[in-house]
Protein backbone atom coordinates (compact mmCIF):
# COMPACT_ATOMS: atom_id res chain seq x y z
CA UNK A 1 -8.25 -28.98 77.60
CA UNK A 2 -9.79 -28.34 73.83
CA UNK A 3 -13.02 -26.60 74.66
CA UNK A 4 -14.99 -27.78 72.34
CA UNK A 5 -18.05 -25.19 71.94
CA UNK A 6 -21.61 -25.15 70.24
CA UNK A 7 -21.64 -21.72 68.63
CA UNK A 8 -24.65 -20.11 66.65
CA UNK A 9 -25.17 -18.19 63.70
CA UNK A 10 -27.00 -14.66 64.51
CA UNK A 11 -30.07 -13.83 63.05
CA UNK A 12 -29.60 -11.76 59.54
CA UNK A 13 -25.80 -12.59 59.64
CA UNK A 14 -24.06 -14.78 56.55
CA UNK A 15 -20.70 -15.31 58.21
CA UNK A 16 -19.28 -15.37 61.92
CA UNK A 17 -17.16 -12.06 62.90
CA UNK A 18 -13.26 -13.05 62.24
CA UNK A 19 -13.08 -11.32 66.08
CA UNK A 20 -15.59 -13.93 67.43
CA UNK A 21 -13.53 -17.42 65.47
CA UNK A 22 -10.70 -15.45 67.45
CA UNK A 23 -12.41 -15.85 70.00
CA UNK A 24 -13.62 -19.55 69.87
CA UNK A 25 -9.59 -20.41 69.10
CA UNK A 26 -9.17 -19.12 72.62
CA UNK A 27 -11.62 -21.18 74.60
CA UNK A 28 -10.70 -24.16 72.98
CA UNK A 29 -6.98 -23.43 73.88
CA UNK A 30 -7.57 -22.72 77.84
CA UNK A 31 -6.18 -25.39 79.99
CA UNK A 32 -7.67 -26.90 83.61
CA UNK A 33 -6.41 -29.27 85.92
CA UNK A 34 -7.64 -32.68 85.79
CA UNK A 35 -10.49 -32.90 88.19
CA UNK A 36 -12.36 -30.01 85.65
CA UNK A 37 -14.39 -32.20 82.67
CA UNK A 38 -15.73 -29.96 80.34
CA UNK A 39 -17.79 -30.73 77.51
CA UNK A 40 -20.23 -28.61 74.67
CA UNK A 41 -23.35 -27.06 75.40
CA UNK A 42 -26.23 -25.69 73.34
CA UNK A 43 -25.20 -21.54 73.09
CA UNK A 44 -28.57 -19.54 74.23
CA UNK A 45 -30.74 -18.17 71.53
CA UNK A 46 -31.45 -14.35 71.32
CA UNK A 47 -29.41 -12.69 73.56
CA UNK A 48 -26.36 -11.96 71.81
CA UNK A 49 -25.54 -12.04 67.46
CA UNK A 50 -23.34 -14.71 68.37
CA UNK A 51 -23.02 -16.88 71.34
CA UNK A 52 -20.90 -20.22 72.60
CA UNK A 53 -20.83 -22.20 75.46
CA UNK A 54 -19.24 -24.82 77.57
CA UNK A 55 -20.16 -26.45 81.15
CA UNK A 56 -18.01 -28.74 83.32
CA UNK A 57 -18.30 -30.65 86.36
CA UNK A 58 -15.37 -30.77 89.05
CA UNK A 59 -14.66 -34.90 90.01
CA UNK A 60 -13.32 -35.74 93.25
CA UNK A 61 -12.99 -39.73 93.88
CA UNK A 62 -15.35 -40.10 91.06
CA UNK A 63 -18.00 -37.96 92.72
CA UNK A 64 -19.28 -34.98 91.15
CA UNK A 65 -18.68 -31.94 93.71
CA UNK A 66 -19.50 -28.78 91.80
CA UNK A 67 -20.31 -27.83 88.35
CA UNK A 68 -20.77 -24.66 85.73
CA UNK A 69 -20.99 -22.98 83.06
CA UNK A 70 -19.23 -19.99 81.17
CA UNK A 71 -20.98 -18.64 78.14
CA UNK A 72 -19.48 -16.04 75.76
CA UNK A 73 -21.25 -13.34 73.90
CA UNK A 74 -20.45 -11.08 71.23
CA UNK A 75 -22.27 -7.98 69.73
CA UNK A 76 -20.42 -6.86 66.79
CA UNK A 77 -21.92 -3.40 66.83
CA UNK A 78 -21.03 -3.06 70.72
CA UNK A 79 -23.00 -2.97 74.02
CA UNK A 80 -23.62 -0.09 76.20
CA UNK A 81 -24.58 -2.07 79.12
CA UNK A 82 -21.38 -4.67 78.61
CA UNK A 83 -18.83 -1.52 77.66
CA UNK A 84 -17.91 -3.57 75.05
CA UNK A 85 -18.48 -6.46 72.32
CA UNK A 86 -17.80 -9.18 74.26
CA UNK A 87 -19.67 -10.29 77.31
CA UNK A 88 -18.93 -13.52 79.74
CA UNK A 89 -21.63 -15.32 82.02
CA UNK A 90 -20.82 -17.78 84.50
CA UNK A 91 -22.86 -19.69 86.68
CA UNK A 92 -20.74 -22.55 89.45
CA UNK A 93 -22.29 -24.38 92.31
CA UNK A 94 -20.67 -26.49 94.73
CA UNK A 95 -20.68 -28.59 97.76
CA UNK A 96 -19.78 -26.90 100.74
CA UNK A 97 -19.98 -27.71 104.61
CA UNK A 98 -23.40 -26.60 106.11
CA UNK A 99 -21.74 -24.98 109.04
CA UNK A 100 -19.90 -22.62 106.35
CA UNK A 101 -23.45 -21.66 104.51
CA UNK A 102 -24.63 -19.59 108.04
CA UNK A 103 -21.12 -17.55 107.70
CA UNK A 104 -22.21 -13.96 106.87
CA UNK A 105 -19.26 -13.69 105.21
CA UNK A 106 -20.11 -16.17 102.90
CA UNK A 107 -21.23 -14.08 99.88
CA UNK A 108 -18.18 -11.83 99.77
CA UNK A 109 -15.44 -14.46 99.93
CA UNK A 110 -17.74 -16.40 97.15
CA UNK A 111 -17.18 -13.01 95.48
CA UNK A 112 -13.37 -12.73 95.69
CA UNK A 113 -13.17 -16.17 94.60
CA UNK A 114 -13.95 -15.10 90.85
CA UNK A 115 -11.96 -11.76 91.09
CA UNK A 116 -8.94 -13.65 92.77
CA UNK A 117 -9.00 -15.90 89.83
CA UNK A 118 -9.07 -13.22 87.67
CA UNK A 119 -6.07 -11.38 88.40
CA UNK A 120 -3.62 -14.23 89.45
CA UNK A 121 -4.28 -15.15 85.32
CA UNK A 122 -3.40 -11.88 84.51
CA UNK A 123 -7.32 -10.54 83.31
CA UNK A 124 -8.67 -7.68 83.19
CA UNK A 125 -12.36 -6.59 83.28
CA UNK A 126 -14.83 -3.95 83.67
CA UNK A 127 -19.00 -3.88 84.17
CA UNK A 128 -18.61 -6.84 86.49
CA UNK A 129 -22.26 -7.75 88.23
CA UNK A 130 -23.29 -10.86 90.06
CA UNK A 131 -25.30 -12.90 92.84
CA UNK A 132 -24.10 -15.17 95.58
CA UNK A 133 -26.75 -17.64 96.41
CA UNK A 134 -26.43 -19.98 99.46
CA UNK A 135 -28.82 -23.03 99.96
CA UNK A 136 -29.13 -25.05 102.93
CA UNK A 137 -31.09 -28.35 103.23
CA UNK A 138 -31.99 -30.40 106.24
CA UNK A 139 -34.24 -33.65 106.37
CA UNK A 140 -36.47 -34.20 108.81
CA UNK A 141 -39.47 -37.47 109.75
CA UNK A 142 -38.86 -40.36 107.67
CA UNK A 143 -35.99 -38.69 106.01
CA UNK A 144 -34.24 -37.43 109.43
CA UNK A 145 -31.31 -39.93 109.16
CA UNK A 146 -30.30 -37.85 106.20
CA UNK A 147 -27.47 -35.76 106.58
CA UNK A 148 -27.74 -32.06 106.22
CA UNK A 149 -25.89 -30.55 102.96
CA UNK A 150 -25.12 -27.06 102.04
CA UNK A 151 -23.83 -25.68 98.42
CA UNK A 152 -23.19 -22.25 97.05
CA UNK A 153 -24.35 -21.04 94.07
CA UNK A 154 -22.25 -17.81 92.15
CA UNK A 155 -23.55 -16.33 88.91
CA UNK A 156 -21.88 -13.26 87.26
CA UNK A 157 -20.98 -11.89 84.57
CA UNK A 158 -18.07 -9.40 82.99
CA UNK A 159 -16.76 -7.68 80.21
CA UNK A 160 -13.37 -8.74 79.23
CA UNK A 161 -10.50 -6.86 78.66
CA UNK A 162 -9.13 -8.40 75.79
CA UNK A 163 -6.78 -7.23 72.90
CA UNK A 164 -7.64 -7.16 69.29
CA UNK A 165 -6.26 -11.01 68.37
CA UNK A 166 -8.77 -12.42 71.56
CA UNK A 167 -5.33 -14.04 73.39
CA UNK A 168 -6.44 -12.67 75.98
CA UNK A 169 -9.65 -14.21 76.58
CA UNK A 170 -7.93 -17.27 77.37
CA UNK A 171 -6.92 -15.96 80.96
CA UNK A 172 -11.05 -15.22 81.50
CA UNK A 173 -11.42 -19.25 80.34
CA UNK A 174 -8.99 -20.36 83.24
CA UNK A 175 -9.62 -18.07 85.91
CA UNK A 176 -13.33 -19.52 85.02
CA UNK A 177 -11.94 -22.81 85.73
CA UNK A 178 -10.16 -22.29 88.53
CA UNK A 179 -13.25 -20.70 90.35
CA UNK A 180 -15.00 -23.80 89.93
CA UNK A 181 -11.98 -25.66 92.46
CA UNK A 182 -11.67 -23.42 94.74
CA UNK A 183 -15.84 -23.53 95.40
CA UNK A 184 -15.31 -27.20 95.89
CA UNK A 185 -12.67 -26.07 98.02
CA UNK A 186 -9.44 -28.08 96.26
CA UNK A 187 -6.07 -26.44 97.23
CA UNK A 188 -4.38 -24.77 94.72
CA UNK A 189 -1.91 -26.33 92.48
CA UNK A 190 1.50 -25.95 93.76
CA UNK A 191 3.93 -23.88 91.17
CA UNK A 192 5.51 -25.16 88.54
CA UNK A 193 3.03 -28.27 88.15
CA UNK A 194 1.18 -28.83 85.05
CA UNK A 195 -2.74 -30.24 85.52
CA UNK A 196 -3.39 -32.34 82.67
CA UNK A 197 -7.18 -31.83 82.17
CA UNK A 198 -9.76 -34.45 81.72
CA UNK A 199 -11.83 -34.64 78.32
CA UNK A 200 -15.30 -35.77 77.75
CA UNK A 201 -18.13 -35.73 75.77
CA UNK A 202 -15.81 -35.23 72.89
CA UNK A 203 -17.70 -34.17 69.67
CA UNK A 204 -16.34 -32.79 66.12
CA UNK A 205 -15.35 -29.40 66.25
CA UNK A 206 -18.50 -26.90 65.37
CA UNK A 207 -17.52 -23.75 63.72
CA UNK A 208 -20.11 -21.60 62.48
């Protein structure tokens, strides 16, 4: 997969950080197996100097079973509350069996799902703080024939370990990815196998 990201220019600054192009190089390099479409979105305003994003949806059979987002940050002049200059937010939600959503143990296994990712792609992180949201509907009168569904939200967010060229960051990107399939509950990809990813919503590449 090319990640292809909307970036934006922070307020006051004439050029983007040669750490933060680093940066973008890495997204755009990660790779996901083919059921993961990922295309641009808008970067949020104000909460970083610099900001990208991307968001994907995870396909099964042609129907759409989870999707995200993964949004990078980067302060120049550092963070206290990120320990660092970089900063990731995620955000996945995915279709999951209702009898699963009354599992107590449903938030903590959402939990390891990320930091499993994580380190089997070899990342590192630190400040790591999130929410696992579970959300359960059933239909009832006219509507009673409809069958109850269940999905699981996880947002977090984490500073990344990364070294001074970004190569790094690509790990974060994957293990970001990955999260997203296991939610939807698609077995891992045996060893040795290469998942050609899916492209859409193809755009020319924005650079600040």
């Amino acid at each position: 997969m090319v990640a292809y990201s909307e970036t934006r220019r922070g307020q006051g600054v004439e050029e983007p950080p040669a750490a933060f192009l680093r940066a973008l190089d890495q997204m755009r390099s990660a790779t996901m197996r083919a059921e993961v479409a990922v295309e641009e979105m808008p970067a949020p305003q104000r909460i970083a100097p610099w900001a990208t994003a991307i968001t994907a949806d995870v396909e099964v059979e042609e129907d759409e079973v989870g999707t995200g987002r993964l949004i990078l940050l980067h302060d120049p002049t550092g963070n206290d509350t990120w320990e660092g200059t970089f900063r990731l937010v995620a955000y996945s939600r995915a279709q999951i069996d209702p009898e699963l959503s009354i599992d107590p143990l449903l938030g903590a296994v959402a939990w390891t799902w990320l930091t499993d990712a994580l380190t089997a792609h070899g990342a590192t992180w630190r400040a790591a703080s999130g929410t696992v949201t579970r959300v359960a509907t059933e239909s009832f009168g006219g509507m009673a024939d409809e069958p109850a569904t269940a999905q699981v939200e996880i947002r977090a967010s984490w500073t990344p370990d990364i070294d001074d060229d970004q190569t790094s960051l690509r790990a974060h990107v994957e293990a970001w990815g990955e999260l997203l399939c296991t939610a939807v509950g698609l077995p891992p990809v045996p060893e040795g196998v290469t998942a050609f990813p899916q492209r859409r919503g193809q755009r020319s590449n924005t650079t600040p």
